[in-house]
Structures are given as structure tokens and as C-alpha cells.
PDB file of N, CA and C in Angstrom:
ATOM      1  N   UNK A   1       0.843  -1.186   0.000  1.00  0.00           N
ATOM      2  CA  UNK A   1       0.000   0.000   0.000  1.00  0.00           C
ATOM      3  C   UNK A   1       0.886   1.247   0.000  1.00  0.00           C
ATOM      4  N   UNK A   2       0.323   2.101  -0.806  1.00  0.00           N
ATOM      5  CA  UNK A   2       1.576   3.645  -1.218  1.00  0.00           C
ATOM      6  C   UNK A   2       1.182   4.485  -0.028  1.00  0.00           C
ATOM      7  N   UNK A   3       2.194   4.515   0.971  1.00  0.00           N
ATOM      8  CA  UNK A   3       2.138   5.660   2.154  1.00  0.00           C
ATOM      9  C   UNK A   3       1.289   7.101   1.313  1.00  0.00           C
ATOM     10  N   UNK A   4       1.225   7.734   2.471  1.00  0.00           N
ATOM     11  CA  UNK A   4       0.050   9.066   2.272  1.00  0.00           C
ATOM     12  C   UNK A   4       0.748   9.861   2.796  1.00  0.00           C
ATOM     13  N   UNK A   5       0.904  10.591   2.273  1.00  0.00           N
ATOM     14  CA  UNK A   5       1.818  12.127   2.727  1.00  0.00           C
ATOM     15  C   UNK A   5       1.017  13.249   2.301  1.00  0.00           C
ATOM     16  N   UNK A   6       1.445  14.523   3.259  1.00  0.00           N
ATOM     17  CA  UNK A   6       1.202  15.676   2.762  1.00  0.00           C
ATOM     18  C   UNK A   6       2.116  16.750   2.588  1.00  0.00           C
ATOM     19  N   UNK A   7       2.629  17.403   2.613  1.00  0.00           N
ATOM     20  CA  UNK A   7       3.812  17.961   2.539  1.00  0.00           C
ATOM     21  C   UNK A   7       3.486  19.862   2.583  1.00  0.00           C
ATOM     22  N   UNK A   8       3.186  20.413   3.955  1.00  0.00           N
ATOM     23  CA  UNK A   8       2.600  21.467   3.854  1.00  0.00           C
ATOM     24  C   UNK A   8       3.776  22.607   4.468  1.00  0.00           C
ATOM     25  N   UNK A   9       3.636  24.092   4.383  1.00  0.00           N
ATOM     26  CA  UNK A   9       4.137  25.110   5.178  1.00  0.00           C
ATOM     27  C   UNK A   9       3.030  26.159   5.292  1.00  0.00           C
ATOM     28  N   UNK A  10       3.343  26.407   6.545  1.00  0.00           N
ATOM     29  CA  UNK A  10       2.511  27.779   7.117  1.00  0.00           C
ATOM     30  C   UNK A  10       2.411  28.962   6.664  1.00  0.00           C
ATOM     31  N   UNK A  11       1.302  29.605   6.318  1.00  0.00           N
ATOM     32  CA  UNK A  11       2.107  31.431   5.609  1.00  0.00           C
ATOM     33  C   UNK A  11       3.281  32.215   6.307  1.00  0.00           C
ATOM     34  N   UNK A  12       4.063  32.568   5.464  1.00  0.00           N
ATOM     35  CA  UNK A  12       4.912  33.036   6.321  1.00  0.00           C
ATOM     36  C   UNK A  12       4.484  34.824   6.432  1.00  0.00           C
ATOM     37  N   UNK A  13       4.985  35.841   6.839  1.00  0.00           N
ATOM     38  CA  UNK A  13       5.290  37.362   7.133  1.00  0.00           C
ATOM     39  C   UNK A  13       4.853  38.128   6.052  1.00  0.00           C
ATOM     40  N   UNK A  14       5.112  37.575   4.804  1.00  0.00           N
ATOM     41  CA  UNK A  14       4.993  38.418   3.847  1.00  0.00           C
ATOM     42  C   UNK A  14       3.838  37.936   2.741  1.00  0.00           C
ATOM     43  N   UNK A  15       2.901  36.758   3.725  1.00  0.00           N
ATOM     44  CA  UNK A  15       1.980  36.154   3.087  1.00  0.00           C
ATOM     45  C   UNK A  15       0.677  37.735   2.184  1.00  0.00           C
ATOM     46  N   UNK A  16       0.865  38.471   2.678  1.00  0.00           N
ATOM     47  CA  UNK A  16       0.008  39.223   2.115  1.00  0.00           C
ATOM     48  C   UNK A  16       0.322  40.101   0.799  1.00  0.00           C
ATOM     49  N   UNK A  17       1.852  40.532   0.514  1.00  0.00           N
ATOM     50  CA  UNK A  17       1.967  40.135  -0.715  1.00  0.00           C
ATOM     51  C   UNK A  17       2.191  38.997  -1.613  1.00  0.00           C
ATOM     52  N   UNK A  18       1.100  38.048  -1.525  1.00  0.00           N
ATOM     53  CA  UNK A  18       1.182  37.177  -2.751  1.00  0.00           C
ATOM     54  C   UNK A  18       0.465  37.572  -3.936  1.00  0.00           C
ATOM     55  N   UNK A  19       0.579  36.692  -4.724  1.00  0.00           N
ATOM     56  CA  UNK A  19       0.359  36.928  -6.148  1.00  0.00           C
ATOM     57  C   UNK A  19      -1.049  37.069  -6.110  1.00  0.00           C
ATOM     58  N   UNK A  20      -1.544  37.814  -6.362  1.00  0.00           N
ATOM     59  CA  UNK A  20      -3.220  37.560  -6.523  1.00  0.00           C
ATOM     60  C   UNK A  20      -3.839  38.435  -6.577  1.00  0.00           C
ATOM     61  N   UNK A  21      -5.134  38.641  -7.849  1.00  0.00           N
ATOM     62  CA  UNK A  21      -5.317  39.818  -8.097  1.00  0.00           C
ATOM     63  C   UNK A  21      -7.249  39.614  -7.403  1.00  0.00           C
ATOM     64  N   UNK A  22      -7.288  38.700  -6.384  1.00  0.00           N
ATOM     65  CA  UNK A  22      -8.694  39.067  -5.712  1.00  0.00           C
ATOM     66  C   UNK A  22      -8.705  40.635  -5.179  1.00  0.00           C
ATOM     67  N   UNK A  23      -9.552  40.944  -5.183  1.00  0.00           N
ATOM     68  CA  UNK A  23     -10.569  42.195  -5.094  1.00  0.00           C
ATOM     69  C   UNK A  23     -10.420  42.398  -3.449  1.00  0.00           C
ATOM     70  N   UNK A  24     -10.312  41.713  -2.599  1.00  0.00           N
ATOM     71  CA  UNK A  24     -10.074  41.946  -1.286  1.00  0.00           C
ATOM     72  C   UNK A  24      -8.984  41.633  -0.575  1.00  0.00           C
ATOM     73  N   UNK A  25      -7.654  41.425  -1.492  1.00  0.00           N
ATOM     74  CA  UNK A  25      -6.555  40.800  -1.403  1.00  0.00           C
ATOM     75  C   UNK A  25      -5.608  41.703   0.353  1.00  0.00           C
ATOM     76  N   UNK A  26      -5.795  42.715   0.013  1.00  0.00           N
ATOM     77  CA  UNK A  26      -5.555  44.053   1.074  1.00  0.00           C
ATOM     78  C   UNK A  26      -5.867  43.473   2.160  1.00  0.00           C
ATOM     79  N   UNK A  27      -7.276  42.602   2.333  1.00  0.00           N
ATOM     80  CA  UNK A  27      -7.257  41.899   3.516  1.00  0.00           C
ATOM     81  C   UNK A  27      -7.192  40.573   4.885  1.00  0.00           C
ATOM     82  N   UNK A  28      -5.878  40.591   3.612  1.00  0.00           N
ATOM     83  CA  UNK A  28      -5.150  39.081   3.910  1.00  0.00           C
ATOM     84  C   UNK A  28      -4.387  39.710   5.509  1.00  0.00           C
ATOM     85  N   UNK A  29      -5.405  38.641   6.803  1.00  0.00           N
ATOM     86  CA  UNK A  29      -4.727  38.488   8.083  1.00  0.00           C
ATOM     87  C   UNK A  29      -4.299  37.403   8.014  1.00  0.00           C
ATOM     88  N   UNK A  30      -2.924  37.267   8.243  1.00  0.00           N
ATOM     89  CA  UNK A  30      -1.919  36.527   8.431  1.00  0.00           C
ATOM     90  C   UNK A  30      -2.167  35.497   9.423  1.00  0.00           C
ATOM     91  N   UNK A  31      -2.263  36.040  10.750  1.00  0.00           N
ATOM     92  CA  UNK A  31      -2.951  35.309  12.015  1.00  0.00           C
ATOM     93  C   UNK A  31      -3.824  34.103  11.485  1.00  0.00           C
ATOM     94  N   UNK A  32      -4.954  34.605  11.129  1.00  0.00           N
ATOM     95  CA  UNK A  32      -6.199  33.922  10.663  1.00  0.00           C
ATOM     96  C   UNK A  32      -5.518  33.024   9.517  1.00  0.00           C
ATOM     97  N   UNK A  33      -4.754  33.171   8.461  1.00  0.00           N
ATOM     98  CA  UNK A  33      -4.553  32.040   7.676  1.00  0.00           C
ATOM     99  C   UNK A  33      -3.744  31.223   8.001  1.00  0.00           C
ATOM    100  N   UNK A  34      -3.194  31.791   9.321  1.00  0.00           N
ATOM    101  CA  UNK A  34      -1.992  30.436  10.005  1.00  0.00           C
ATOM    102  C   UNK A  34      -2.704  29.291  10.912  1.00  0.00           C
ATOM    103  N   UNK A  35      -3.976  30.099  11.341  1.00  0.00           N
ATOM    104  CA  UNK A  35      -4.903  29.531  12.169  1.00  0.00           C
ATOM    105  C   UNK A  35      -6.093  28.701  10.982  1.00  0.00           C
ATOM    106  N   UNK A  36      -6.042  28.673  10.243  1.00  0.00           N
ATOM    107  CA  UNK A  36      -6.753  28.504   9.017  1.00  0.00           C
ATOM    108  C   UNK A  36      -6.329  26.721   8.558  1.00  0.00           C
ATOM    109  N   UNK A  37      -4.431  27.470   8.198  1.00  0.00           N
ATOM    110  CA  UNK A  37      -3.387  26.458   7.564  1.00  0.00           C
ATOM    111  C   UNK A  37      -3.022  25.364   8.743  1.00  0.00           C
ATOM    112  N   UNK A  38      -3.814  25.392   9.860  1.00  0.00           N
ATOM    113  CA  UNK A  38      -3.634  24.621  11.708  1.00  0.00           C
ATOM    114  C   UNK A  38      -4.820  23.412  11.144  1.00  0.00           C
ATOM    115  N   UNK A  39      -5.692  24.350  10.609  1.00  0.00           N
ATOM    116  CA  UNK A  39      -7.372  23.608  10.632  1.00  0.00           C
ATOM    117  C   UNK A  39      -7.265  22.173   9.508  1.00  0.00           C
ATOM    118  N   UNK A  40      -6.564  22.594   8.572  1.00  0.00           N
ATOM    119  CA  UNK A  40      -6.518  22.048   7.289  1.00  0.00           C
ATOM    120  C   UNK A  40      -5.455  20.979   7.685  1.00  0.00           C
ATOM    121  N   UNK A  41      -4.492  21.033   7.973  1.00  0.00           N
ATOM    122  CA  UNK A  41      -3.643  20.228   8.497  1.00  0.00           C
ATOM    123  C   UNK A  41      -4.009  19.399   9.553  1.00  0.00           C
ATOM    124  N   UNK A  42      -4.834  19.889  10.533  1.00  0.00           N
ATOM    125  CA  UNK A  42      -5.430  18.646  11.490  1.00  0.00           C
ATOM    126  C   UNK A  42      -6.332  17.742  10.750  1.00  0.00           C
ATOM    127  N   UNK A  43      -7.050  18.202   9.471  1.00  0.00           N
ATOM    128  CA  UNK A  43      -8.114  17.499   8.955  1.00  0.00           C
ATOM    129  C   UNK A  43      -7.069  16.481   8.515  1.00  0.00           C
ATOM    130  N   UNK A  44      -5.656  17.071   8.022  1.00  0.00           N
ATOM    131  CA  UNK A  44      -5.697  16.038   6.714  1.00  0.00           C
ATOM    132  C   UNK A  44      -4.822  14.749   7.750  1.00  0.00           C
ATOM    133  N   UNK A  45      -4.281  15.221   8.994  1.00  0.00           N
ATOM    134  CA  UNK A  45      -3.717  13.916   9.798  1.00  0.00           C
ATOM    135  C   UNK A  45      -5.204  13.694  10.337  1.00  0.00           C
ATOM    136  N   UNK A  46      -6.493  14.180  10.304  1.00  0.00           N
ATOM    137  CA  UNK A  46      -7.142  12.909  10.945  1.00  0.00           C
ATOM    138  C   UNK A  46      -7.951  11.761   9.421  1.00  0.00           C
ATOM    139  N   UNK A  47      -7.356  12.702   8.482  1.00  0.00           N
ATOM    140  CA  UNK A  47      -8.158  11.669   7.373  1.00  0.00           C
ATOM    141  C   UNK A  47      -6.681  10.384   7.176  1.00  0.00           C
ATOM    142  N   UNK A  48      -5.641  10.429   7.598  1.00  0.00           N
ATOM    143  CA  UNK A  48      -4.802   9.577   8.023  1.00  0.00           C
ATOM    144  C   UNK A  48      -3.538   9.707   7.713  1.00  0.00           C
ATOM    145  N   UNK A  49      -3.203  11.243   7.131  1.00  0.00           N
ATOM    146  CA  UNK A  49      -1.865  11.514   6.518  1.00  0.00           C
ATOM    147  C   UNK A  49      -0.850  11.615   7.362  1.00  0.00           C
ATOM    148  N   UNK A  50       0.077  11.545   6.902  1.00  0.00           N
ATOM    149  CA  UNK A  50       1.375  11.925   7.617  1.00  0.00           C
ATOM    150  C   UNK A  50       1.857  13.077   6.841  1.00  0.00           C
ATOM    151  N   UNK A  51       1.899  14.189   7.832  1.00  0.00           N
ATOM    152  CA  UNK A  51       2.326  15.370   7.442  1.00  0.00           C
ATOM    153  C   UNK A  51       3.376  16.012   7.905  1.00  0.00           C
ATOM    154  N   UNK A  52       4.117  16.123   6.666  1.00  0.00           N
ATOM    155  CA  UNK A  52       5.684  16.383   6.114  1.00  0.00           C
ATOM    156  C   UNK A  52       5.777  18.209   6.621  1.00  0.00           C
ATOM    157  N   UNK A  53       5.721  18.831   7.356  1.00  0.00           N
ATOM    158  CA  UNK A  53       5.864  20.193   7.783  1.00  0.00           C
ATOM    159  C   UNK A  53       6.904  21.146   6.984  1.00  0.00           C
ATOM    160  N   UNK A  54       7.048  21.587   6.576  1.00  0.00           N
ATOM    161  CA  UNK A  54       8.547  22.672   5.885  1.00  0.00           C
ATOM    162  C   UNK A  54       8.323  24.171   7.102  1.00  0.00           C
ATOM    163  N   UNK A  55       9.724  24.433   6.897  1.00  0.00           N
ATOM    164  CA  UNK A  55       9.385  25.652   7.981  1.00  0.00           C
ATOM    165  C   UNK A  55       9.310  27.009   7.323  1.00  0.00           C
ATOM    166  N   UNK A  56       8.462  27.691   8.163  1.00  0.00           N
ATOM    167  CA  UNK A  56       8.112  28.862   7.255  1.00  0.00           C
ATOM    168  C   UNK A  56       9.216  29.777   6.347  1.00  0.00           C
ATOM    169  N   UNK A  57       8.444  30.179   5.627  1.00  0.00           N
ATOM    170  CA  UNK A  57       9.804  30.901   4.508  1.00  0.00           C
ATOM    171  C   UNK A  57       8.830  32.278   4.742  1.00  0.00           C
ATOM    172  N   UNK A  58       9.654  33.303   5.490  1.00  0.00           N
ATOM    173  CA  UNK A  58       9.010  34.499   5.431  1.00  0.00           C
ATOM    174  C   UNK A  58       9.422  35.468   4.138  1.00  0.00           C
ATOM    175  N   UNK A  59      10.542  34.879   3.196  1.00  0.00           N
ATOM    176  CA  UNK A  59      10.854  35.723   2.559  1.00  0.00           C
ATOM    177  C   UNK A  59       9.915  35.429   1.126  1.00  0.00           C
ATOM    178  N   UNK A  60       9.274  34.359   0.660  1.00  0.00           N
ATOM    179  CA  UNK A  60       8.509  34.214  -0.509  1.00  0.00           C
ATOM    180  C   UNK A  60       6.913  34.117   0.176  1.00  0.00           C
ATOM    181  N   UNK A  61       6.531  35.294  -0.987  1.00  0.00           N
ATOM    182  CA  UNK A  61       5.118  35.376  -0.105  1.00  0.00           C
ATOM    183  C   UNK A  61       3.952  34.268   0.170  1.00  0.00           C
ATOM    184  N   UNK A  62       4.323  33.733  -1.476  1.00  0.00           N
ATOM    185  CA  UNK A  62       3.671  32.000  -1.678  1.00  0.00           C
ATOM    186  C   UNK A  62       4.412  31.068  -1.480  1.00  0.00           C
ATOM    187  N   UNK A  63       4.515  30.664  -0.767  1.00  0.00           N
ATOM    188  CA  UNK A  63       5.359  29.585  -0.092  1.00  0.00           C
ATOM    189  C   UNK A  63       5.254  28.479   0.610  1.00  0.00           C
ATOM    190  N   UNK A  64       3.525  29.124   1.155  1.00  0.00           N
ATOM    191  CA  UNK A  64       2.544  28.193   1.488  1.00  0.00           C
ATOM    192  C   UNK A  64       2.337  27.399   0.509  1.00  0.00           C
ATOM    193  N   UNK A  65       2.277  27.631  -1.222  1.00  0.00           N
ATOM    194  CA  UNK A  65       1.494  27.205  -1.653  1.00  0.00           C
ATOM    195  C   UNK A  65       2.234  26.106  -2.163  1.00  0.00           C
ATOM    196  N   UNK A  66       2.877  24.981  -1.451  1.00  0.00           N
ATOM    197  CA  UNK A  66       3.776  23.972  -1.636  1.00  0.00           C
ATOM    198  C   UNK A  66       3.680  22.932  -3.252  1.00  0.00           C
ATOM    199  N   UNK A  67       2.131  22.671  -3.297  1.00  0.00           N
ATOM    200  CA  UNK A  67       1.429  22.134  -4.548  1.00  0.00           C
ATOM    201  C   UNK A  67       2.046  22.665  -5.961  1.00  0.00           C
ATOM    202  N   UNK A  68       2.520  23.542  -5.813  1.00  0.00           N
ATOM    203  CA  UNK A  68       2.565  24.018  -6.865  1.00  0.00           C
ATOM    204  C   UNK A  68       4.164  24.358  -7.196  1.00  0.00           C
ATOM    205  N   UNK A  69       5.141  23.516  -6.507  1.00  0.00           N
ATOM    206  CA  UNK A  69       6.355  23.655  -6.832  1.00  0.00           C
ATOM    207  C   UNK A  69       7.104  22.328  -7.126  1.00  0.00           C
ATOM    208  N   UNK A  70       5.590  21.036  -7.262  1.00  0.00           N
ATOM    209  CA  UNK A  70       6.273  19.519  -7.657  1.00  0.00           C
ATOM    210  C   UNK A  70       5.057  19.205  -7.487  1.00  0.00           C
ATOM    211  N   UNK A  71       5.455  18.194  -8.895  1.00  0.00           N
ATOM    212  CA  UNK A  71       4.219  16.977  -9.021  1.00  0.00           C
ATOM    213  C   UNK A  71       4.954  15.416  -8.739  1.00  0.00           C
ATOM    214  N   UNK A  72       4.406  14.883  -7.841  1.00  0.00           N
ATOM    215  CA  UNK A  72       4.868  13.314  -7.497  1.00  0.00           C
ATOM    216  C   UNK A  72       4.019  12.670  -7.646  1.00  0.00           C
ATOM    217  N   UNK A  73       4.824  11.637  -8.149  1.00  0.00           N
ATOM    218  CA  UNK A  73       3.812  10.334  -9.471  1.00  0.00           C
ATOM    219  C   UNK A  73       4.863   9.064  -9.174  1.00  0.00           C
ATOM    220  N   UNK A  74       4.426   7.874  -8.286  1.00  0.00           N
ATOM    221  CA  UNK A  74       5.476   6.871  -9.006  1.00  0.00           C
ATOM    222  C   UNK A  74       6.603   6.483  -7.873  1.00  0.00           C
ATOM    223  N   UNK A  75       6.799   7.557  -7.347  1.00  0.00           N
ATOM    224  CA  UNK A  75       8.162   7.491  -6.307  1.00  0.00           C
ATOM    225  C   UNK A  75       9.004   8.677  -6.920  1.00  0.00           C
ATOM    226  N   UNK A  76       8.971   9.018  -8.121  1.00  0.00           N
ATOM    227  CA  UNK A  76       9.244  10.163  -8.552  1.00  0.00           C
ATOM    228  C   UNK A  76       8.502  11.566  -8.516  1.00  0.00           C
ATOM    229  N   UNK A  77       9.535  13.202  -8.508  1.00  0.00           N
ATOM    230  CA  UNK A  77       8.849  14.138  -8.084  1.00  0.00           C
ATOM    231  C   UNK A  77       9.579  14.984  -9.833  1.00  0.00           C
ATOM    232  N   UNK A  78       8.819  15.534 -10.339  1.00  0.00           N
ATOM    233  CA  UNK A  78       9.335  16.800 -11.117  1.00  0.00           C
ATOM    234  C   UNK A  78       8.976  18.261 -10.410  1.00  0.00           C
ATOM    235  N   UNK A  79      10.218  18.696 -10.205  1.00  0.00           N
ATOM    236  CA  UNK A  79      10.696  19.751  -9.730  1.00  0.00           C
ATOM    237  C   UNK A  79       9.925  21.022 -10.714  1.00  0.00           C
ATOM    238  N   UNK A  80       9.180  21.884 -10.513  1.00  0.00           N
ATOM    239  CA  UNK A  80       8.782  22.943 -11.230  1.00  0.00           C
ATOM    240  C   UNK A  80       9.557  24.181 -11.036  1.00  0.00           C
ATOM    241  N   UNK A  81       9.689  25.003 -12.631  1.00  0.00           N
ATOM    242  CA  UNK A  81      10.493  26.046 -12.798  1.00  0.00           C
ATOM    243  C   UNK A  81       9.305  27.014 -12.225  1.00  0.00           C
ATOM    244  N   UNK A  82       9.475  27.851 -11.559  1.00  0.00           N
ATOM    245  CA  UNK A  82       8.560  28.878 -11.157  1.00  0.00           C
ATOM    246  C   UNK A  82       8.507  30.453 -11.753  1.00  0.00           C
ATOM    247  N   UNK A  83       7.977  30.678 -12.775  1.00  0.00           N
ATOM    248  CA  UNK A  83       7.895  31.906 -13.756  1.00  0.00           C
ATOM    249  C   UNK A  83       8.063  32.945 -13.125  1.00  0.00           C
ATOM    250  N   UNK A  84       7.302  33.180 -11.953  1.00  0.00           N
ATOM    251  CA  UNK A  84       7.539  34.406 -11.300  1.00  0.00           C
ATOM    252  C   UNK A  84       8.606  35.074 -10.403  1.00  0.00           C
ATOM    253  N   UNK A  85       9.283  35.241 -10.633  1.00  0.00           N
ATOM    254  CA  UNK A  85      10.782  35.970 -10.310  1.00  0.00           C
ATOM    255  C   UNK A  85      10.388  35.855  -8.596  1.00  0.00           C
ATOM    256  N   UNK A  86       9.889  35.910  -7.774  1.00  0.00           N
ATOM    257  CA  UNK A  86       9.259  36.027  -6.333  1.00  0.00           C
ATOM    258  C   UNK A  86       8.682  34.819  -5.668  1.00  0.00           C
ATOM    259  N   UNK A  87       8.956  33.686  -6.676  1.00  0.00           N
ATOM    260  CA  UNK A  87       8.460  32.650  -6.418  1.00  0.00           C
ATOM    261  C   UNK A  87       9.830  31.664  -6.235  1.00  0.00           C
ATOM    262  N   UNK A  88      10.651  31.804  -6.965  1.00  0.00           N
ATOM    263  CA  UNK A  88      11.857  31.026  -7.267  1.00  0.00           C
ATOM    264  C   UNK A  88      12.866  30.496  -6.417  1.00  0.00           C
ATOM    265  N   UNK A  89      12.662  31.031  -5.459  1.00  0.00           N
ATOM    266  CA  UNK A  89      13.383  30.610  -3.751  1.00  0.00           C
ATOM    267  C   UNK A  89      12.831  29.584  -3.346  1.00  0.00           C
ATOM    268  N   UNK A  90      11.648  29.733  -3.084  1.00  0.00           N
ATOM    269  CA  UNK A  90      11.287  28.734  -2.428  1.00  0.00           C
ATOM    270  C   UNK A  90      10.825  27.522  -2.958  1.00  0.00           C
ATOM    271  N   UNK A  91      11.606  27.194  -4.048  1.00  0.00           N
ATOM    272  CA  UNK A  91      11.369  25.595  -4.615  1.00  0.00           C
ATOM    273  C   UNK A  91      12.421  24.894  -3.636  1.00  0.00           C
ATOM    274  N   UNK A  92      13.408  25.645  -3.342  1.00  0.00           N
ATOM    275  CA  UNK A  92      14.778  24.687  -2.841  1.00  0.00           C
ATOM    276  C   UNK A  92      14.191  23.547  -1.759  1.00  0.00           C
ATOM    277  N   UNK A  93      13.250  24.547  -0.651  1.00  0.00           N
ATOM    278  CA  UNK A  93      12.916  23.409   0.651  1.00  0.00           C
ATOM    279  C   UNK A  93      12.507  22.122   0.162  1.00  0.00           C
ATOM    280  N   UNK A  94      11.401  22.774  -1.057  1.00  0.00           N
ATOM    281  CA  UNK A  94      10.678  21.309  -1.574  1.00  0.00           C
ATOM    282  C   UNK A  94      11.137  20.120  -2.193  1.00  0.00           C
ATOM    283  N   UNK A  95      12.450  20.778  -2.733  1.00  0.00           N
ATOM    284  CA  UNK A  95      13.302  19.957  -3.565  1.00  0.00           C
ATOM    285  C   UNK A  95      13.873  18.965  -2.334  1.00  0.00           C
ATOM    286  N   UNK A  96      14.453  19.723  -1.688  1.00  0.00           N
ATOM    287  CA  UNK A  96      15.241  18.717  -0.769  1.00  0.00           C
ATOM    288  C   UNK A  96      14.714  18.405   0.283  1.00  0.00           C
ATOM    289  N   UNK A  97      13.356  18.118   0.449  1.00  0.00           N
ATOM    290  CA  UNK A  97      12.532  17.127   1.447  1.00  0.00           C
ATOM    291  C   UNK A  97      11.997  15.895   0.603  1.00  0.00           C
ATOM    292  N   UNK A  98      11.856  16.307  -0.548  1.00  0.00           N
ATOM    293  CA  UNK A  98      11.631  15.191  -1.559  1.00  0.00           C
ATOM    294  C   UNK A  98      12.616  14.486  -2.325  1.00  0.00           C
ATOM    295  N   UNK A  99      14.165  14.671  -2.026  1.00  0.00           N
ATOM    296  CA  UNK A  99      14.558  13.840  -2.262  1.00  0.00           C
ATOM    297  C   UNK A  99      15.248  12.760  -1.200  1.00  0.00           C
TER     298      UNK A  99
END
């Protein structure tokens, strides 16, 4: 049976400039999405995961958004190039927890 992982990080400091052009973006509380990113993470260890933690990166604003810096298929992970100049740091953690 293929273990279950999740592989998450917390918003970090500068979570409120992220990329995103919502309409109420200005009122991104930090607090509340760390308390948010607590909720989601207890769900997913009680649906039975084992969750892989990374520690916060206050310097990339999306950094939380772990999904989107590798796809794993197989036992294998492809590493994603990240277009946005502000994004590009923080592939490294992901890289090297996955290998």
C-alpha cells in the first residue's frame, strides 16, 4: 500500500503580498490564515496523513502554496520552474525534502 503524505508550510510574514489579483486581497490576516493552515492540516492527519511540515519561509510570499512547486507520481517528483521571479526561492525546501 503507497504511504500518504502531505507535505505542507505555514504562511509566512509576507503572506500578504502574494500573487493575486482578488478584489479583497488588502485583507489578507496573516494570524487567521496560520490559524486557518492549523485547521486544514489537522483534517488532513485525521483523514490519516502523515504530514511532512517545511518551515516557514518568510521571505517568498507563496510559499505556502507547496502544490505548486512539484508533481509526485510513481516514487518520482518533477521539480517545477517557477515563472515568477518572487516565487523562485522557495522551490529549494521542496526539492530537498523530496529527495
Amino acid at each position: 500500500m503507497a504511504s500518504k503524505r502531505a507535505l505542507v508550510r505555514e504562511p509566512g510574514a509576507t503572506y500578504p503580498r502574494c500573487i493575486s489579483s482578488h478584489p479583497l486581497r488588502h485583507t489578507i490576516n496573516v494570524e487567521r490564515a496560520r490559524r486557518q493552515h492549523a485547521e486544514y492540516c489537522r483534517v488532513l492527519e485525521e483523514l490519516g496523513l502523515e504530514i511532512i511540515r517545511l518551515p516557514r519561509d518568510d521571505e517568498h510570499p507563496d510559499s505556502c502554496f507547496v502544490e505548486d512547486n512539484a508533481v509526485v507520481h510513481g516514487g518520482r517528483a518533477l521539480i517545477c520552474g517557477m515563472a515568477k521571479p518572487s516565487r523562485r526561492g522557495e522551490v529549494k525546501a521542496v526539492e530537498e525534502v523530496l529527495r
